[in-house]
PDB file of N, CA and C in Angstrom:
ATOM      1  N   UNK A   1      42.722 -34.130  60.908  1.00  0.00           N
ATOM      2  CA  UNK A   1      42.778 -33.793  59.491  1.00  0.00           C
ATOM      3  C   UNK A   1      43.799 -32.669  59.323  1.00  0.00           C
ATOM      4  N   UNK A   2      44.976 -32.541  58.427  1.00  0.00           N
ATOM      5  CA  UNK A   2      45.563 -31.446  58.445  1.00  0.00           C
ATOM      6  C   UNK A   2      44.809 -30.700  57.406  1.00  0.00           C
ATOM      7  N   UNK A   3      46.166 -29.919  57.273  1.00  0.00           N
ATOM      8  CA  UNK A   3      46.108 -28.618  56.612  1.00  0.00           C
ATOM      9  C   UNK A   3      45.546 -29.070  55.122  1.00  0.00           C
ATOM     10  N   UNK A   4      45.719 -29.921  54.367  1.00  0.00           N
ATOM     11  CA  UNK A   4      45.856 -30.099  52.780  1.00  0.00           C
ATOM     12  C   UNK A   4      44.353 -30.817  52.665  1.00  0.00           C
ATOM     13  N   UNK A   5      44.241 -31.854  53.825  1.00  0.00           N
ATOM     14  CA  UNK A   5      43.047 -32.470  53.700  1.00  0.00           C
ATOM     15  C   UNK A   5      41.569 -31.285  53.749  1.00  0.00           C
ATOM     16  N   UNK A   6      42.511 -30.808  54.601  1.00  0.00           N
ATOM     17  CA  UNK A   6      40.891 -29.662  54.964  1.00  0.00           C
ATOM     18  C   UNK A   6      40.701 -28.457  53.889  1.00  0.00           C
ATOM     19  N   UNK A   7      41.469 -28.247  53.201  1.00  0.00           N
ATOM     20  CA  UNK A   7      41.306 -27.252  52.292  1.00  0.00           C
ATOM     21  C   UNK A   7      40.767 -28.249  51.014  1.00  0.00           C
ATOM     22  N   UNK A   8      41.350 -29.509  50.838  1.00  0.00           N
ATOM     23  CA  UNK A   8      40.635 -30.118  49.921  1.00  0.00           C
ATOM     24  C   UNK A   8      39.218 -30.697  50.059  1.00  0.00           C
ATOM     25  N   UNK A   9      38.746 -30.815  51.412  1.00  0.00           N
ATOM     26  CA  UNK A   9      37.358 -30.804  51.933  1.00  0.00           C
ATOM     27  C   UNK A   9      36.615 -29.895  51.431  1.00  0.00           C
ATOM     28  N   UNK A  10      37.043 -28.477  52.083  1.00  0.00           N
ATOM     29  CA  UNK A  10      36.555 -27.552  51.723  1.00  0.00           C
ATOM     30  C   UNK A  10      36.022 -27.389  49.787  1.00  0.00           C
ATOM     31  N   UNK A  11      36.895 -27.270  49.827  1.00  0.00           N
ATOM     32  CA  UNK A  11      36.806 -26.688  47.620  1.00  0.00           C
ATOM     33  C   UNK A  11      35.742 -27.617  47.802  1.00  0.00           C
ATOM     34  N   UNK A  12      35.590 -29.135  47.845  1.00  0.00           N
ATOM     35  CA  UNK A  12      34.679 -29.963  47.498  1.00  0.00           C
ATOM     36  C   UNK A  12      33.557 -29.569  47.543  1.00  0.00           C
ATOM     37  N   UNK A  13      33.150 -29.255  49.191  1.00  0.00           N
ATOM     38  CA  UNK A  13      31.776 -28.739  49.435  1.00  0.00           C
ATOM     39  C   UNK A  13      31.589 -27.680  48.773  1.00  0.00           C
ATOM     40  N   UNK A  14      32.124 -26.731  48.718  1.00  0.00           N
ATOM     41  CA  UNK A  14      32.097 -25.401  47.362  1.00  0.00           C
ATOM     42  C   UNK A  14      31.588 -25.630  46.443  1.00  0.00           C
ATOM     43  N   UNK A  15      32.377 -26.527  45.992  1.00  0.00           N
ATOM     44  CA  UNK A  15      31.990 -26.615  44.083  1.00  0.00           C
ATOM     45  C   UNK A  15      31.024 -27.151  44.406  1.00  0.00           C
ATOM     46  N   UNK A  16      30.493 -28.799  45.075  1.00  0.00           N
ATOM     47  CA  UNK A  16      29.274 -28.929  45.180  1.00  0.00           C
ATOM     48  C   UNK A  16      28.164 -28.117  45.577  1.00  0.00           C
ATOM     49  N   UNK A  17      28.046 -27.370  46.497  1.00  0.00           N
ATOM     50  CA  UNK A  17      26.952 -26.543  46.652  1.00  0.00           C
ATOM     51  C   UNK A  17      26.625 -25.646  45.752  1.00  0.00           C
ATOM     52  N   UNK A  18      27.660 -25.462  44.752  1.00  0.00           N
ATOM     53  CA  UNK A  18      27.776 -24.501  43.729  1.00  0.00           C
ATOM     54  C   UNK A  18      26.968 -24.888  42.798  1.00  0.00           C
ATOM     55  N   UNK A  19      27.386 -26.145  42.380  1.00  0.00           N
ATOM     56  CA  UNK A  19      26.645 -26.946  41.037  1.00  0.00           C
ATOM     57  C   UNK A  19      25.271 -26.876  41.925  1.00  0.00           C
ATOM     58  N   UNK A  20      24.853 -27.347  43.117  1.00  0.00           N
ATOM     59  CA  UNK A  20      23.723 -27.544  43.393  1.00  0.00           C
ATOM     60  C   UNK A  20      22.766 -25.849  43.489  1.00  0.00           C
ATOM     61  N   UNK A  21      23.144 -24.909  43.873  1.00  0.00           N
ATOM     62  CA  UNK A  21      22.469 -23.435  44.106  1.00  0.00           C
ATOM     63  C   UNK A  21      22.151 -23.131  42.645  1.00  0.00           C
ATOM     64  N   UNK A  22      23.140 -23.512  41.318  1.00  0.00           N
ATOM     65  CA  UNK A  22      22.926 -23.154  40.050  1.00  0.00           C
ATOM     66  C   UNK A  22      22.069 -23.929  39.323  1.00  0.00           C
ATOM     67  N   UNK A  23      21.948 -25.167  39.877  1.00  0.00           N
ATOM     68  CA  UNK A  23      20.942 -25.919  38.848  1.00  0.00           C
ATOM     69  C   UNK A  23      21.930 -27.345  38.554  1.00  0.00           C
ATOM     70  N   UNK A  24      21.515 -28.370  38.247  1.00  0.00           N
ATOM     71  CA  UNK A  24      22.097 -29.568  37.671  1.00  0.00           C
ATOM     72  C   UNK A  24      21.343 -29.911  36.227  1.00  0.00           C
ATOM     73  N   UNK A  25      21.038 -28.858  35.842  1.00  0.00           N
ATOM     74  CA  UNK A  25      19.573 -29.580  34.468  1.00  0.00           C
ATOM     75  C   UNK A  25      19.930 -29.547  33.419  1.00  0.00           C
ATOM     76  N   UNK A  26      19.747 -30.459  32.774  1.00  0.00           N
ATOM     77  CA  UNK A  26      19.877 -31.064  31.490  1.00  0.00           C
ATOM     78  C   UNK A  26      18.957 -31.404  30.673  1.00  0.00           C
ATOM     79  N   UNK A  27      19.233 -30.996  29.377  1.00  0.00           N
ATOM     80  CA  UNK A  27      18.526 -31.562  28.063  1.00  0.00           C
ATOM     81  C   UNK A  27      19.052 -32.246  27.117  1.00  0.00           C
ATOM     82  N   UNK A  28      18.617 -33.416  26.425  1.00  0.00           N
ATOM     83  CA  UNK A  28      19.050 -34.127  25.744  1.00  0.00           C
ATOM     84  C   UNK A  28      18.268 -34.409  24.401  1.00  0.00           C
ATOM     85  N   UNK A  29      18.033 -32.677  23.762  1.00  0.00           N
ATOM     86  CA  UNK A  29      17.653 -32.556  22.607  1.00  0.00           C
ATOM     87  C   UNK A  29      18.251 -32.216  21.476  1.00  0.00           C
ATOM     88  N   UNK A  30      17.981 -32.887  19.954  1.00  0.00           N
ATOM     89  CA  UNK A  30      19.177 -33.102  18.983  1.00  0.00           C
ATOM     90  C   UNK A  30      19.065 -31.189  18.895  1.00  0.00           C
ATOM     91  N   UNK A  31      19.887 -30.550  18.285  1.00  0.00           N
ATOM     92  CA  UNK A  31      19.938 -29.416  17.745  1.00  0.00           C
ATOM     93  C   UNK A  31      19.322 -28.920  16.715  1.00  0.00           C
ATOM     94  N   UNK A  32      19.172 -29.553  16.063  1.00  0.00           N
ATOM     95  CA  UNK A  32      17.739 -29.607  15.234  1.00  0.00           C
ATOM     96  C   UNK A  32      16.767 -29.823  15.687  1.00  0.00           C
ATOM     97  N   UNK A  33      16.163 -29.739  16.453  1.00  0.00           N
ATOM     98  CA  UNK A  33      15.002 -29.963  17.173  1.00  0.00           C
ATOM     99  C   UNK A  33      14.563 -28.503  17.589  1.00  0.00           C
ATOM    100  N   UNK A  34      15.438 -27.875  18.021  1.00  0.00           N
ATOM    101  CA  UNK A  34      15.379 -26.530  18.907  1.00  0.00           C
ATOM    102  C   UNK A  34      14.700 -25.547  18.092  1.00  0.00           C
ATOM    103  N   UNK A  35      13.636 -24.623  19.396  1.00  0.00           N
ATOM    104  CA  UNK A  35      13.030 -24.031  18.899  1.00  0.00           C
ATOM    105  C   UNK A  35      14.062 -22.437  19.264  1.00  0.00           C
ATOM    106  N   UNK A  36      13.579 -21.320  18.118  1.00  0.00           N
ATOM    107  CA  UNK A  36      14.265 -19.964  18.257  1.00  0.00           C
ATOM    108  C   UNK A  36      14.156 -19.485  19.331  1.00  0.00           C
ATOM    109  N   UNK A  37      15.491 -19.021  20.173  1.00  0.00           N
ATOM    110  CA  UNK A  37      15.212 -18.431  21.822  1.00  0.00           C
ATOM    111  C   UNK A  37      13.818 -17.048  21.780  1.00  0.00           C
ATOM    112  N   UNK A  38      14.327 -16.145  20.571  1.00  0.00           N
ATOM    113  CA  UNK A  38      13.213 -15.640  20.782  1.00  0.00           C
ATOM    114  C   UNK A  38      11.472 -15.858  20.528  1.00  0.00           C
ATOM    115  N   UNK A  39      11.403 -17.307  20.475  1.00  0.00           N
ATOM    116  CA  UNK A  39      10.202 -18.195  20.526  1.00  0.00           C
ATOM    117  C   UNK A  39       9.683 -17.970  21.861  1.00  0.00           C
ATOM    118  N   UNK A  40      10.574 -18.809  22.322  1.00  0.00           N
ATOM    119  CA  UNK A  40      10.385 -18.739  24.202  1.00  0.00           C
ATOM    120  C   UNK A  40      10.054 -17.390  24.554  1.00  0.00           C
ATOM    121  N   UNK A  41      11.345 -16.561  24.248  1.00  0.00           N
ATOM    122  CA  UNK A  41      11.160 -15.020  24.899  1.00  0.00           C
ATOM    123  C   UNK A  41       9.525 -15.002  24.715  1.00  0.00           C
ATOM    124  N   UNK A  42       9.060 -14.653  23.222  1.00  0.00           N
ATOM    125  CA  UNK A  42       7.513 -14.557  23.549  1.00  0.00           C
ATOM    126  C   UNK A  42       6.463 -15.110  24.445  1.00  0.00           C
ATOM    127  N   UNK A  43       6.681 -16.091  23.990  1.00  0.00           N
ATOM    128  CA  UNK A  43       6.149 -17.800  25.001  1.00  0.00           C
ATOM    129  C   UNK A  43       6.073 -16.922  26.412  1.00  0.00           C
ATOM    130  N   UNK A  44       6.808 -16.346  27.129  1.00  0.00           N
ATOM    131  CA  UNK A  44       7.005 -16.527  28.647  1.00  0.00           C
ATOM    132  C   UNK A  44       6.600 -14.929  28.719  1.00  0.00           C
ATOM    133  N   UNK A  45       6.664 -14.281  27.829  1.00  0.00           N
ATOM    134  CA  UNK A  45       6.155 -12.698  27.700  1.00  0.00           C
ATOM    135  C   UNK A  45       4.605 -12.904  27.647  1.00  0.00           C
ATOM    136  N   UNK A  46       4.367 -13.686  26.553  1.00  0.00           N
ATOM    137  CA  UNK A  46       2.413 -13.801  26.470  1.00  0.00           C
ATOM    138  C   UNK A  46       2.028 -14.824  28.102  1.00  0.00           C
ATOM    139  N   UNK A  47       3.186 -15.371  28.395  1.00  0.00           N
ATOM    140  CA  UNK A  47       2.254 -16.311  29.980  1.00  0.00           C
ATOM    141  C   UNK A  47       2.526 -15.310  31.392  1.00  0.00           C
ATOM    142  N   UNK A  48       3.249 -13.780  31.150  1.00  0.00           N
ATOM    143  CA  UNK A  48       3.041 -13.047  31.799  1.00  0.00           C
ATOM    144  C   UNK A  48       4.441 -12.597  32.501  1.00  0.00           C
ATOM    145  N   UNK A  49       5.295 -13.121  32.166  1.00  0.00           N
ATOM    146  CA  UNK A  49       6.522 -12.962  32.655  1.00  0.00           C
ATOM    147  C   UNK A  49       6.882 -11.305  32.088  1.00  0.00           C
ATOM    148  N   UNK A  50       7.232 -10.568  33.699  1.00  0.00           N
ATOM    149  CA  UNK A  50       7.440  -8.909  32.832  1.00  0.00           C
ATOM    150  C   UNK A  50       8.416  -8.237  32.609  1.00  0.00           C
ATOM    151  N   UNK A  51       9.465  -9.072  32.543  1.00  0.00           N
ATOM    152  CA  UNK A  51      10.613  -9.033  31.704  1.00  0.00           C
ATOM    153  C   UNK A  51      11.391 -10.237  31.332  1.00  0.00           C
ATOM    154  N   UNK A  52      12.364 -10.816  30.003  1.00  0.00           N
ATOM    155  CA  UNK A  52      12.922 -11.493  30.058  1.00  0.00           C
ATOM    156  C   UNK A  52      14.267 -10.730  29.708  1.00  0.00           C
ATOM    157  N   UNK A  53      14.950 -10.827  30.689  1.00  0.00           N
ATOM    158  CA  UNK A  53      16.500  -9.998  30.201  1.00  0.00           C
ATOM    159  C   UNK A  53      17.708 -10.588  29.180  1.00  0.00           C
ATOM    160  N   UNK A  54      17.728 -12.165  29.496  1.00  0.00           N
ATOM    161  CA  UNK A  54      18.659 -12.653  28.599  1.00  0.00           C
ATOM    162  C   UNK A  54      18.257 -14.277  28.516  1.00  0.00           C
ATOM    163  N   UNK A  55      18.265 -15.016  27.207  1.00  0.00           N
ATOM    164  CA  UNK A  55      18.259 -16.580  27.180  1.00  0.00           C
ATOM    165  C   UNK A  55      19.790 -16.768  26.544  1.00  0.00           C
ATOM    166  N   UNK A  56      19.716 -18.342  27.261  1.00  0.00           N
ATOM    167  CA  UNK A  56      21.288 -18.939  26.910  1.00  0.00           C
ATOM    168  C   UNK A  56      20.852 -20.380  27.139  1.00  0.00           C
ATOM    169  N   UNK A  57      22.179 -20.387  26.201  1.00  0.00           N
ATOM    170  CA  UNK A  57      22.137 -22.293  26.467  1.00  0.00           C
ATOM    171  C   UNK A  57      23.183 -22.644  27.466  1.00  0.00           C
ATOM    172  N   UNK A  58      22.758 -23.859  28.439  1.00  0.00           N
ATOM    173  CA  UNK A  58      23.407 -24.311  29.368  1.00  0.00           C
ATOM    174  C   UNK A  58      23.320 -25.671  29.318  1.00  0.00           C
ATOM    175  N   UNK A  59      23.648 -26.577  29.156  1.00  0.00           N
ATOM    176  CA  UNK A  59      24.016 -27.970  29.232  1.00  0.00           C
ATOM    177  C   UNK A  59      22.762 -27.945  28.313  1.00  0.00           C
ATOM    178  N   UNK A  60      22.435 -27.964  27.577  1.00  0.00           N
ATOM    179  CA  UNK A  60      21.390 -28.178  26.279  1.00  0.00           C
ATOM    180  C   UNK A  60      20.290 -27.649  26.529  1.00  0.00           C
ATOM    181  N   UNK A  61      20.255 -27.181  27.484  1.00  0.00           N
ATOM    182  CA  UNK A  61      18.623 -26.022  27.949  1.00  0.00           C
ATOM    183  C   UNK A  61      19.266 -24.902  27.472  1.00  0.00           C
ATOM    184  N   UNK A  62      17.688 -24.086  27.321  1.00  0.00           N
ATOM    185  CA  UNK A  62      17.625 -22.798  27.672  1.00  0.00           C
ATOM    186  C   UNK A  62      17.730 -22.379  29.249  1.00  0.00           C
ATOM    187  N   UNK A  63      18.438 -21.172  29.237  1.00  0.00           N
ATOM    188  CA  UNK A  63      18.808 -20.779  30.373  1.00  0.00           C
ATOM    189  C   UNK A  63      18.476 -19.014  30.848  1.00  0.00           C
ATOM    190  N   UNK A  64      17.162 -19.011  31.161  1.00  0.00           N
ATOM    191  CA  UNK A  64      16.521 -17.988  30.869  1.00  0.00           C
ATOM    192  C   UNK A  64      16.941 -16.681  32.433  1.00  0.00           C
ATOM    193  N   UNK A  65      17.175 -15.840  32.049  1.00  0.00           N
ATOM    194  CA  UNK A  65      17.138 -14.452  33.403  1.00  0.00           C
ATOM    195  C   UNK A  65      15.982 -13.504  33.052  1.00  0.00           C
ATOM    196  N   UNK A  66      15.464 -13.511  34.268  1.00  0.00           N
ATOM    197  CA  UNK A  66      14.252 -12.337  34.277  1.00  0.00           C
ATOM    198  C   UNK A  66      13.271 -11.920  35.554  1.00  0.00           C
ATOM    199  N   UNK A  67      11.968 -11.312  35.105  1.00  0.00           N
ATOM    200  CA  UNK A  67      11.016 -11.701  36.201  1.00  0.00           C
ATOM    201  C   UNK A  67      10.099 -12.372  35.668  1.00  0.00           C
ATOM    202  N   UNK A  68       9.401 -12.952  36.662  1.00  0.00           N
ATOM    203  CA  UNK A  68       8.363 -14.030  35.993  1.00  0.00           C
ATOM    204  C   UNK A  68       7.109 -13.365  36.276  1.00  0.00           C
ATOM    205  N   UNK A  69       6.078 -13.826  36.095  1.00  0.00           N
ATOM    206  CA  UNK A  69       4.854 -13.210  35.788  1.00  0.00           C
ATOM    207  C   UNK A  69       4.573 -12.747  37.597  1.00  0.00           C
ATOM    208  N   UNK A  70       4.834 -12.966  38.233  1.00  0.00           N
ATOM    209  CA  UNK A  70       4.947 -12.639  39.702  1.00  0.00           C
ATOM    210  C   UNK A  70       5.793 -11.294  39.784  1.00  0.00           C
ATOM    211  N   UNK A  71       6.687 -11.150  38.718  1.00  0.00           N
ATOM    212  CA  UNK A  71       7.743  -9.879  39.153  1.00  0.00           C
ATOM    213  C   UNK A  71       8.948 -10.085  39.900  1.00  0.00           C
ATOM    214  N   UNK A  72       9.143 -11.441  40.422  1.00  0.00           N
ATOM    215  CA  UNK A  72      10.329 -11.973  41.289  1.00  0.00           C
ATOM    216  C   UNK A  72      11.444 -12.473  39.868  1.00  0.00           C
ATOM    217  N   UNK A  73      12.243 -11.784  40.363  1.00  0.00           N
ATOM    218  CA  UNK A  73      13.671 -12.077  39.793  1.00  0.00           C
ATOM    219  C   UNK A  73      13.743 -14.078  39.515  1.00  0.00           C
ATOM    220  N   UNK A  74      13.931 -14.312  38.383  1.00  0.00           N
ATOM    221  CA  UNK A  74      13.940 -15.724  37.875  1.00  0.00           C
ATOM    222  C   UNK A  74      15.188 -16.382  37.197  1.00  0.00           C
ATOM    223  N   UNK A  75      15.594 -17.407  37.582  1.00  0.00           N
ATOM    224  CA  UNK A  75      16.785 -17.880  36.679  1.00  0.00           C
ATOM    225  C   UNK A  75      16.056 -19.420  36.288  1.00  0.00           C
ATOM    226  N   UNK A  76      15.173 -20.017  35.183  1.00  0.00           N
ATOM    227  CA  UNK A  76      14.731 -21.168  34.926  1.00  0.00           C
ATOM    228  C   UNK A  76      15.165 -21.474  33.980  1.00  0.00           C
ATOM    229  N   UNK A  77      15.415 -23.051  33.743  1.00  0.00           N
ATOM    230  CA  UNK A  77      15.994 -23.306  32.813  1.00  0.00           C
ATOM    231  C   UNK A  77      14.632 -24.291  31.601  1.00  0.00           C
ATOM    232  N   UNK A  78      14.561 -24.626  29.975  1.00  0.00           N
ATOM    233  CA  UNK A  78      13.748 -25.143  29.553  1.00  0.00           C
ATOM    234  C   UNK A  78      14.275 -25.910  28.823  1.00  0.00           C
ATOM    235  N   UNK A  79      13.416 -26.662  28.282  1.00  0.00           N
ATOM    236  CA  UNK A  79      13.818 -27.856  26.970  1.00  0.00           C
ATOM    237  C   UNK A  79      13.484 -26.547  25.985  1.00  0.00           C
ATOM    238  N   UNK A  80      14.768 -26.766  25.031  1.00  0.00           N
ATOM    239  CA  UNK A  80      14.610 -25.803  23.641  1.00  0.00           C
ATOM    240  C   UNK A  80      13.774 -26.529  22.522  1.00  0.00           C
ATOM    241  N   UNK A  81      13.285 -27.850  23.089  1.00  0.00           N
ATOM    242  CA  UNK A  81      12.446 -28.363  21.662  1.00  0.00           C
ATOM    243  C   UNK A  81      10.466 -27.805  22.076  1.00  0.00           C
ATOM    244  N   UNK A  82      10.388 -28.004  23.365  1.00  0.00           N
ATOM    245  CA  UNK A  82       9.240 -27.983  23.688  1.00  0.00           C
ATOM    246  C   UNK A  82       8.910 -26.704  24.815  1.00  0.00           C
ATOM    247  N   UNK A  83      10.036 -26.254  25.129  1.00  0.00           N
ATOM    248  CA  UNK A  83       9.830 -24.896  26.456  1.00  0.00           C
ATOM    249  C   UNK A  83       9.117 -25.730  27.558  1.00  0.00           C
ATOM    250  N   UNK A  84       8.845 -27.292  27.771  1.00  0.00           N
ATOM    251  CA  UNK A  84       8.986 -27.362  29.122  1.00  0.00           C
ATOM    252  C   UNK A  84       9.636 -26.456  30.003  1.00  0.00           C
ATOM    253  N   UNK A  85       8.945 -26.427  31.375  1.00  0.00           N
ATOM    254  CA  UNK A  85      10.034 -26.130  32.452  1.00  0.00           C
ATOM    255  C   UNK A  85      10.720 -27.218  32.634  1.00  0.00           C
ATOM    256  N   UNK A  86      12.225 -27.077  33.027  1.00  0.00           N
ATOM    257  CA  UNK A  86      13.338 -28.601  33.655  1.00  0.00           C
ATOM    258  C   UNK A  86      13.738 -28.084  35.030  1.00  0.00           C
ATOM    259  N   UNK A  87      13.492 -27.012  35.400  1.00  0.00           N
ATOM    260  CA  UNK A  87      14.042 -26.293  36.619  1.00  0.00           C
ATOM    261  C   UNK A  87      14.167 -25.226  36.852  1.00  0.00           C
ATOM    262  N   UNK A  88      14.622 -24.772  38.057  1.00  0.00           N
ATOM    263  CA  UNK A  88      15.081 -23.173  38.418  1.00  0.00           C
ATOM    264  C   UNK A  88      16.067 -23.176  39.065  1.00  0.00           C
ATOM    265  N   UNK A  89      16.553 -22.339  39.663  1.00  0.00           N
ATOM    266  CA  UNK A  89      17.279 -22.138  40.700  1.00  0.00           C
ATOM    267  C   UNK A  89      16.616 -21.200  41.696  1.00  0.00           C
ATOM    268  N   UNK A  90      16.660 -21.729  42.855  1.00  0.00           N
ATOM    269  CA  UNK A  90      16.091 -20.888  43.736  1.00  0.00           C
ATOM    270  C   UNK A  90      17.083 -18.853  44.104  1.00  0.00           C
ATOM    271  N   UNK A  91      16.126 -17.959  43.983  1.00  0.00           N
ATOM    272  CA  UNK A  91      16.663 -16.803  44.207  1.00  0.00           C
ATOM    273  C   UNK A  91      16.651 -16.448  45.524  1.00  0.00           C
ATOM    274  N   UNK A  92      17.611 -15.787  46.114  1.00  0.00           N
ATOM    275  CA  UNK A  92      17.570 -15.319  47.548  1.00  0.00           C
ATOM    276  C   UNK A  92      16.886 -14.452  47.580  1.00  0.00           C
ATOM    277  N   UNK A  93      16.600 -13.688  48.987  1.00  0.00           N
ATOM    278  CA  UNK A  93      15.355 -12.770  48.924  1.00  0.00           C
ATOM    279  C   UNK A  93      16.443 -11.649  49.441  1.00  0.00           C
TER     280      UNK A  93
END
């Protein structure tokens, strides 16, 4: 394999492991549907979570940073119509 192939190997596995460490999750709810982020914020404050630092939207989820009712640093993502959970990303220790 030369030089061009292997650096283009490389990036590949990158970006893939990348997309994969961050999450692949998706929602496919109309925008009208969505409930107010600071809905959730409460939502996950009253189920014990003891901080929420920031929500965002990411591929049509919420895309929540915080600690969770455990106190461990959290990056989960939700449906904005219903605050399902759709995922997390796992945090390093």
């Amino acid at each position: 394999m030369n030089g061009h192939h292997m650096a283009a190997a490389l990036a590949a596995l990158t970006f893939c492991a990348g997309a994969a460490a961050h999450g692949d999750f998706r929602c496919d709810v109309p925008k009208a549907e969505w409930q107010p982020q600071t809905a959730l914020q409460r939502k996950l404050e009253a189920d014990g979570w003891k901080k929420v630092r920031q929500v965002k939207t990411e591929n049509g989820c919420y895309e929540v940073y915080g600690f969770d009712e455990k106190n461990r640093r959290a990056e989960k993502f939700f449906n904005p119509k219903t605050f399902e959970l759709v995922g997390e990303v796992q945090q390093k220790n």
